[in-house]
C-alpha atoms as a PDB file:
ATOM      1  CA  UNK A   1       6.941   5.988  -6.604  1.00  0.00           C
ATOM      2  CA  UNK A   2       8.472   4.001  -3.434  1.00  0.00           C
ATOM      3  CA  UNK A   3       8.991   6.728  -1.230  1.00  0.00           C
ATOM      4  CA  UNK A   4       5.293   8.147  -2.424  1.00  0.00           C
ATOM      5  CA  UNK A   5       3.816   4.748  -1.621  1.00  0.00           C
ATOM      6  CA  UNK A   6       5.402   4.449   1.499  1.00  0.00           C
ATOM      7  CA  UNK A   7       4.761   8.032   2.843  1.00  0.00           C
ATOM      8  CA  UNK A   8       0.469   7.469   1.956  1.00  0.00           C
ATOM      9  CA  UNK A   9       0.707   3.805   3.403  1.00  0.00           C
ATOM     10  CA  UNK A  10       2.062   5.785   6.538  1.00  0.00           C
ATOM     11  CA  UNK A  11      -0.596   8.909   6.366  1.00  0.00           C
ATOM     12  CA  UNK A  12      -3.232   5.999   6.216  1.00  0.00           C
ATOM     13  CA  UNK A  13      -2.157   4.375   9.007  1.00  0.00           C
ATOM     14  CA  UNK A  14      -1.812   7.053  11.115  1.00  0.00           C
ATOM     15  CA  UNK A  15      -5.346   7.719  10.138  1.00  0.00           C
ATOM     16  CA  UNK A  16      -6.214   4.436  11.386  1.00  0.00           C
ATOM     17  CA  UNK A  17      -6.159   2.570   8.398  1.00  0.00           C
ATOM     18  CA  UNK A  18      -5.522  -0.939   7.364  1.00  0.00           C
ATOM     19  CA  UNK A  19      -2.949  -1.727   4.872  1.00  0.00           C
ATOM     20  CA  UNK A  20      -1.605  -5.002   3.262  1.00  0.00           C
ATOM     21  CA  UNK A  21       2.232  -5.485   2.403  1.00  0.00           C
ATOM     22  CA  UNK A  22       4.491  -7.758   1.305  1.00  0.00           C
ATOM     23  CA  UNK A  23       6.720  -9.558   3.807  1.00  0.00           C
ATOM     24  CA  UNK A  24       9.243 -12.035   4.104  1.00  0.00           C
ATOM     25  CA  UNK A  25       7.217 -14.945   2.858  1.00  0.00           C
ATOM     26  CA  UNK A  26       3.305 -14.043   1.890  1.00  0.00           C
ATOM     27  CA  UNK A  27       1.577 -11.360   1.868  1.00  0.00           C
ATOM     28  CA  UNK A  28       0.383  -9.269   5.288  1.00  0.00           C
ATOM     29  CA  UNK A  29      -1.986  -6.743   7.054  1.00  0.00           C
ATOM     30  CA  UNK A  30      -1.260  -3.971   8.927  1.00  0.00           C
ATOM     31  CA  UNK A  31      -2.504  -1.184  11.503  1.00  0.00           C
ATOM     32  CA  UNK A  32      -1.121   0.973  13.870  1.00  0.00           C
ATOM     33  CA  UNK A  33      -1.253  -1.559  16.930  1.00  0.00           C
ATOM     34  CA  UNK A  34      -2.622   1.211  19.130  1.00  0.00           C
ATOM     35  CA  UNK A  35      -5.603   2.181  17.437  1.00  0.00           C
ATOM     36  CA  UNK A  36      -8.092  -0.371  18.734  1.00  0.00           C
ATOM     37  CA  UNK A  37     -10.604   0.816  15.837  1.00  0.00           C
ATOM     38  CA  UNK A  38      -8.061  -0.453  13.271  1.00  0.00           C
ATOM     39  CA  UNK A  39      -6.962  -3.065  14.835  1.00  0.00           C
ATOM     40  CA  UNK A  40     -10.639  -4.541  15.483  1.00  0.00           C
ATOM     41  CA  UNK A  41     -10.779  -3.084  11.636  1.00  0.00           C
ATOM     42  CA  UNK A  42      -8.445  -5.643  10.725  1.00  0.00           C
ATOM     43  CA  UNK A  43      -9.633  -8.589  12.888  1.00  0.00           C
ATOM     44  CA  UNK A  44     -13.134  -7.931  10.846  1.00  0.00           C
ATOM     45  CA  UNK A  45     -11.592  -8.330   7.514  1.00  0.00           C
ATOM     46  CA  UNK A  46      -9.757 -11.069   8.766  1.00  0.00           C
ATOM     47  CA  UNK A  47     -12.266 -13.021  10.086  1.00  0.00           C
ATOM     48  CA  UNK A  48     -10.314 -13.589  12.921  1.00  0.00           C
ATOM     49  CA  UNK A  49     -11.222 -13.849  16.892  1.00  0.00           C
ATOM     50  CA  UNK A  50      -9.520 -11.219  18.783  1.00  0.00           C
ATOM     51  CA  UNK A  51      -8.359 -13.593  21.310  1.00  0.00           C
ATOM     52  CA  UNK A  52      -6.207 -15.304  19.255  1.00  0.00           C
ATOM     53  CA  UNK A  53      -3.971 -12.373  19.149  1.00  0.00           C
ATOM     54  CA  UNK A  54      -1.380 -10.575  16.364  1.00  0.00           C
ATOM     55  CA  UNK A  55       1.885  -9.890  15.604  1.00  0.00           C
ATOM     56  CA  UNK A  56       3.716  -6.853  15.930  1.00  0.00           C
ATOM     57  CA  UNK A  57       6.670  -6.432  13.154  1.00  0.00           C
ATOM     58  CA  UNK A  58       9.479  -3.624  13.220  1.00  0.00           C
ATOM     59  CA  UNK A  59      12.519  -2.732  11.195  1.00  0.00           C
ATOM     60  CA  UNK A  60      15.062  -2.526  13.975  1.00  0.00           C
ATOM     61  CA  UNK A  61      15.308  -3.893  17.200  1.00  0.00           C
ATOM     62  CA  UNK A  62      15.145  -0.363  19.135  1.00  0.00           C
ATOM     63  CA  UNK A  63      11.173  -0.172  17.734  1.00  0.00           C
ATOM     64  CA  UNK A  64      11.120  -2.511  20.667  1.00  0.00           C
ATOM     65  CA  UNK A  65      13.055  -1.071  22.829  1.00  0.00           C
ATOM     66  CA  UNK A  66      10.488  -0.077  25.577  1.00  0.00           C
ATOM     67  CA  UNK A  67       8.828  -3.951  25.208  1.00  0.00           C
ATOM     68  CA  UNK A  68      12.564  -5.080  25.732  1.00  0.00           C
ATOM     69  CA  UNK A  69      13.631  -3.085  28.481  1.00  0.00           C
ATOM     70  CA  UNK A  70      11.919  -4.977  31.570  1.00  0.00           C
ATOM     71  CA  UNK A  71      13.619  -8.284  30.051  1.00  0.00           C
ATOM     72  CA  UNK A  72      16.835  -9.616  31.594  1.00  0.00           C
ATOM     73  CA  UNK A  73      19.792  -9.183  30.099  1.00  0.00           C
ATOM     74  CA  UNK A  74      20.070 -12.747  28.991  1.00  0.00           C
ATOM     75  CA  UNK A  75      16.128 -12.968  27.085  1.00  0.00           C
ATOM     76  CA  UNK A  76      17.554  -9.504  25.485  1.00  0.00           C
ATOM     77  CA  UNK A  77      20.628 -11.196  24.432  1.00  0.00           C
ATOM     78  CA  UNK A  78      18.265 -14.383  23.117  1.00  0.00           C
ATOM     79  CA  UNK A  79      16.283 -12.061  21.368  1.00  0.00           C
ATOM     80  CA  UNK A  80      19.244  -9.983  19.893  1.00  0.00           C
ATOM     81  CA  UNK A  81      20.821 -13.212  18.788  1.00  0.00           C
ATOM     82  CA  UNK A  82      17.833 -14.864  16.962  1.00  0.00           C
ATOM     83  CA  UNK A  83      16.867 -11.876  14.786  1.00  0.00           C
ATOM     84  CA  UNK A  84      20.808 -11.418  13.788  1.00  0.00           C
ATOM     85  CA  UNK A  85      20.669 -14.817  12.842  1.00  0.00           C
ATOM     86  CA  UNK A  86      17.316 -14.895  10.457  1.00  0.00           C
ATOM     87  CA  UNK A  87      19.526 -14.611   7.242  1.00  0.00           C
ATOM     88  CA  UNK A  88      20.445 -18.255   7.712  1.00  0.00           C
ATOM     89  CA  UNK A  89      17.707 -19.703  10.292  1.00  0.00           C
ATOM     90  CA  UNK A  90      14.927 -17.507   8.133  1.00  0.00           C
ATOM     91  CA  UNK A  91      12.266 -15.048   9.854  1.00  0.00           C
ATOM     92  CA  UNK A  92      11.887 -15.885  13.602  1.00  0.00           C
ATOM     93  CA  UNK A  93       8.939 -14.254  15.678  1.00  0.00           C
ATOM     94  CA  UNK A  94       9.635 -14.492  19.197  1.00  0.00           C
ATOM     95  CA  UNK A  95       7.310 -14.640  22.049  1.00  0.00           C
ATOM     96  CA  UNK A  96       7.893 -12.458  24.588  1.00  0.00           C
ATOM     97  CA  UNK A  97       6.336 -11.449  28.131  1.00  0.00           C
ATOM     98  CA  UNK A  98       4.881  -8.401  28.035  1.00  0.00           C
ATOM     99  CA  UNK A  99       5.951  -7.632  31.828  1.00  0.00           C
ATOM    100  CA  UNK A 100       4.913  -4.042  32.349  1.00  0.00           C
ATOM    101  CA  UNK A 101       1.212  -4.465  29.888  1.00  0.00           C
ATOM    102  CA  UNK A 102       2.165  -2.029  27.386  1.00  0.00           C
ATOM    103  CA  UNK A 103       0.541  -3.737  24.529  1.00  0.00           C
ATOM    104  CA  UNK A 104      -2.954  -3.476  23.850  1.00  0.00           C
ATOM    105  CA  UNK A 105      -5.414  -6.636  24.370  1.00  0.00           C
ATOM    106  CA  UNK A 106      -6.914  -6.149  20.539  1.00  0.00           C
ATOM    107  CA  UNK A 107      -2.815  -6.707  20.102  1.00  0.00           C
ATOM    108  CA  UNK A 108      -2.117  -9.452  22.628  1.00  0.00           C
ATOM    109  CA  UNK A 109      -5.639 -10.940  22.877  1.00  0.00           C
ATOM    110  CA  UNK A 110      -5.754 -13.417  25.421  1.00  0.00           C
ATOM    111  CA  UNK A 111      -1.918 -14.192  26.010  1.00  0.00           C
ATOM    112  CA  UNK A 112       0.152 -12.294  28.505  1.00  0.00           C
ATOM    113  CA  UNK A 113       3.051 -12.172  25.830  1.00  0.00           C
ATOM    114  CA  UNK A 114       3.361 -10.795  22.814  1.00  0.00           C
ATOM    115  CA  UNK A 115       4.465 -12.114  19.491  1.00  0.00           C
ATOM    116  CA  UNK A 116       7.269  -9.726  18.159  1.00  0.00           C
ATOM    117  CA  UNK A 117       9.464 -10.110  14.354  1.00  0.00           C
ATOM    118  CA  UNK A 118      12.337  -7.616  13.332  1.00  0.00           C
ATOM    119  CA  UNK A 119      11.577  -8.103   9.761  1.00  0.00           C
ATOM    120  CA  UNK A 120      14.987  -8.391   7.210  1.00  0.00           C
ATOM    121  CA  UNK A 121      12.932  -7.464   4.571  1.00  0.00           C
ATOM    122  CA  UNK A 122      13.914  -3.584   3.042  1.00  0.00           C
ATOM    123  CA  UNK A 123      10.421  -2.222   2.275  1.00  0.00           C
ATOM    124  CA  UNK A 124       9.123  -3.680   5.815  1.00  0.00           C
ATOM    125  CA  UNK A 125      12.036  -1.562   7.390  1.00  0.00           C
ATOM    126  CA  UNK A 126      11.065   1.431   5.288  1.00  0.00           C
ATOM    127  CA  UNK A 127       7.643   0.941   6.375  1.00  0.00           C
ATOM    128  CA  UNK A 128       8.364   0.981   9.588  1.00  0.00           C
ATOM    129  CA  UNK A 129      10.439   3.783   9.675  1.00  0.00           C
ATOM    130  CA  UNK A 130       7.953   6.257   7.701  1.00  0.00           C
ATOM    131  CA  UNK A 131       5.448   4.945  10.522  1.00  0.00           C
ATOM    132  CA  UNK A 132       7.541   5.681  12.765  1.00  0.00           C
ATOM    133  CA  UNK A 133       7.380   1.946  14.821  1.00  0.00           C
ATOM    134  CA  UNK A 134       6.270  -1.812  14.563  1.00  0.00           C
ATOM    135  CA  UNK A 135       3.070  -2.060  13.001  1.00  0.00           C
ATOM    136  CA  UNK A 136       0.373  -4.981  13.451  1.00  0.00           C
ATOM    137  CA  UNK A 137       1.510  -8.176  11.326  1.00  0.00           C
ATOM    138  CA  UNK A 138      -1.076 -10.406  10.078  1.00  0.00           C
ATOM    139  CA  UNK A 139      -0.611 -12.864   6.852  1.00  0.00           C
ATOM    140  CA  UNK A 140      -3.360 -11.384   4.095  1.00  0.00           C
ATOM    141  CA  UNK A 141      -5.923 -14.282   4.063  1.00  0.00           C
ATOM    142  CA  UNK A 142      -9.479 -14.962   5.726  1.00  0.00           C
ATOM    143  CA  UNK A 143      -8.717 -16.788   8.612  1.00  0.00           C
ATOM    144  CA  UNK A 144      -8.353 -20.715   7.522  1.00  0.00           C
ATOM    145  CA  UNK A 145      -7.559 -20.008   3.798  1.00  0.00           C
ATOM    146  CA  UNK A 146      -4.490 -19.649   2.409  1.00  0.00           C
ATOM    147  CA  UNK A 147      -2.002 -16.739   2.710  1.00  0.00           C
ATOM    148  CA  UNK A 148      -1.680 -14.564  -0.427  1.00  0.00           C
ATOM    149  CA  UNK A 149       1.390 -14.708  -2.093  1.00  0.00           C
ATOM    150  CA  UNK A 150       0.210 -11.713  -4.816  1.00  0.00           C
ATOM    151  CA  UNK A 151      -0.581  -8.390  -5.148  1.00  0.00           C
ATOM    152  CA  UNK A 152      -3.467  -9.632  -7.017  1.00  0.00           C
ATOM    153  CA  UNK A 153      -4.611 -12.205  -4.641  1.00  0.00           C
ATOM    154  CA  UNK A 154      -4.925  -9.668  -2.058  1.00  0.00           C
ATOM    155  CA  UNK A 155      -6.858  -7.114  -4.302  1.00  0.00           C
ATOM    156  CA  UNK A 156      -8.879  -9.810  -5.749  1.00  0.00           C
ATOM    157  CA  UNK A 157      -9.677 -11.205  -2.181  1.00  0.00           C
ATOM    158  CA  UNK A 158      -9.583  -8.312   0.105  1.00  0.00           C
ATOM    159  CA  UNK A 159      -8.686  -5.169  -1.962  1.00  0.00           C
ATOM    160  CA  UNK A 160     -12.502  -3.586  -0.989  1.00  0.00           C
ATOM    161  CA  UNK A 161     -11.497  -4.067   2.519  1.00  0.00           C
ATOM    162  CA  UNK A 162      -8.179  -2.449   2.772  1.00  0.00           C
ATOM    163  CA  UNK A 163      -7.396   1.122   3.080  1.00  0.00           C
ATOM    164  CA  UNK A 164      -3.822   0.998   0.934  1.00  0.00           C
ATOM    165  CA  UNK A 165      -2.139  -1.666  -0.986  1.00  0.00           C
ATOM    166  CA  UNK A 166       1.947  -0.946  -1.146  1.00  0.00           C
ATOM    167  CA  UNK A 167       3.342  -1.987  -3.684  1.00  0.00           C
ATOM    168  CA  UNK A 168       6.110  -4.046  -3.581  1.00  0.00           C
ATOM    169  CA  UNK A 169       7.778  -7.832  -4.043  1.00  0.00           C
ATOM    170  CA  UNK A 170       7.925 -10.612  -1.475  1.00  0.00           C
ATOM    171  CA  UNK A 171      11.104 -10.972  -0.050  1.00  0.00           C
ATOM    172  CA  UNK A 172      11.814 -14.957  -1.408  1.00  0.00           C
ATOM    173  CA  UNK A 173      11.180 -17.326   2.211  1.00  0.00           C
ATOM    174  CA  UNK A 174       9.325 -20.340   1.226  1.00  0.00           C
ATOM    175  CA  UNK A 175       7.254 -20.292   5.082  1.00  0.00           C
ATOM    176  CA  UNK A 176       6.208 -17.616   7.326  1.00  0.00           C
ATOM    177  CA  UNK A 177       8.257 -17.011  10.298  1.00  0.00           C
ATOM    178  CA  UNK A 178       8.983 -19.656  13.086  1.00  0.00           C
ATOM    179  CA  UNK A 179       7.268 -19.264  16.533  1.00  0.00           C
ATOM    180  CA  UNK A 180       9.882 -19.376  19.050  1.00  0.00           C
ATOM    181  CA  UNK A 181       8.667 -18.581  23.007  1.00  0.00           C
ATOM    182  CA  UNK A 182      11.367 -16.888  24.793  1.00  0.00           C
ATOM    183  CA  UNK A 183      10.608 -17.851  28.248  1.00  0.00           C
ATOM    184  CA  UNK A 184      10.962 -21.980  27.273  1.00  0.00           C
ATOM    185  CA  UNK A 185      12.906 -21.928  24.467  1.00  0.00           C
ATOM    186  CA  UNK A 186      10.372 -24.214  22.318  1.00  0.00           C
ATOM    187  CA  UNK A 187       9.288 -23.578  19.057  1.00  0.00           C
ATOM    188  CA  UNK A 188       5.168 -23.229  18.818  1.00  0.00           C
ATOM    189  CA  UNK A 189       5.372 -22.645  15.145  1.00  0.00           C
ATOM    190  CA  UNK A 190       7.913 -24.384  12.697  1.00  0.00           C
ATOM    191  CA  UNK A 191       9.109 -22.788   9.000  1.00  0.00           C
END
């Protein structure tokens, strides 16, 4: 049933779907980040203003790798550092300048970074890998309420929205990930 679930959670998102999973922490949503009719898809169910911006989550570092490559040496090294650490810091999202515009404003919104997480968890990684690349992260809550933490809080408060629920267990962090921004070092959002 796993590799089933994750193989029509990836045919739906290449269809331009939107999908909730479990993360880390809670619950989240997910697109393919360069489909700007899912992507505005998912802002809808959301309830959430473009211009705030989204997340984009991968399984391994090199899902980045053409994000990463303008970056110094050193902000690679930062980067590299803080995701090998998450098993005792916990889930970082990192903040990164998006120097050459390759992501997408209905991905970025209004920022001239963009938020990026290497997610730990296994059936994020899998997901990401039968996608084939990072996918939009978004917790799965109306913007303002609470982030599910259940299956059946997402079906029960989105399910008619969504395209695919995968099945699956959250993967035990008490908070979502911290905020870090790589250019200054300070943390915008604590765990």
């Amino acid at each position: 049933m796993h590799d089933l679930a994750l193989k029509r959670a990836a045919e739906i998102l290449w269809a331009g779907g939107v999908i909730a999973y479990p993360t880390e922490a809670v619950w989240g949503l997910g697109c393919d980040p360069e489909n700007k009719q899912a992507c505005l898809s998912l802002l809808q169910i959301k309830q959430r203003q473009a211009e705030k911006g989204m997340i984009l989550i991968a399984g391994k570092l090199d899902q980045f790798a053409a994000l990463l490559a303008p970056l110094s040496a050193e902000q690679r090294a930062v980067l590299t550092k803080a995701w090998q650490q998450q098993e005792k810091t916990g889930a970082v999202t990192m903040l990164v300048p998006d120097l050459l515009d390759q992501v997408p404003w209905w991905v970025k919104g209004q920022h001239p970074a963009v938020a990026l997480r290497v997610s730990r968890h296994p059936l994020v990684q899998s997901l990401c890998e039968a996608f084939g690349g990072a996918l939009v992260s978004t917790s799965a809550n109306v913007s303002g309420k609470q982030a599910a933490l259940s299956r059946l809080t997402v079906q029960r408060q989105l399910g008619a929205q969504l395209d695919f629920i995968v099945p699956g267990e959250l993967g035990g962090e008490k908070n979502p990930s911290r905020i870090i921004d790589l250019e200054t070092g300070k943390t915008l959002r604590a765990s």
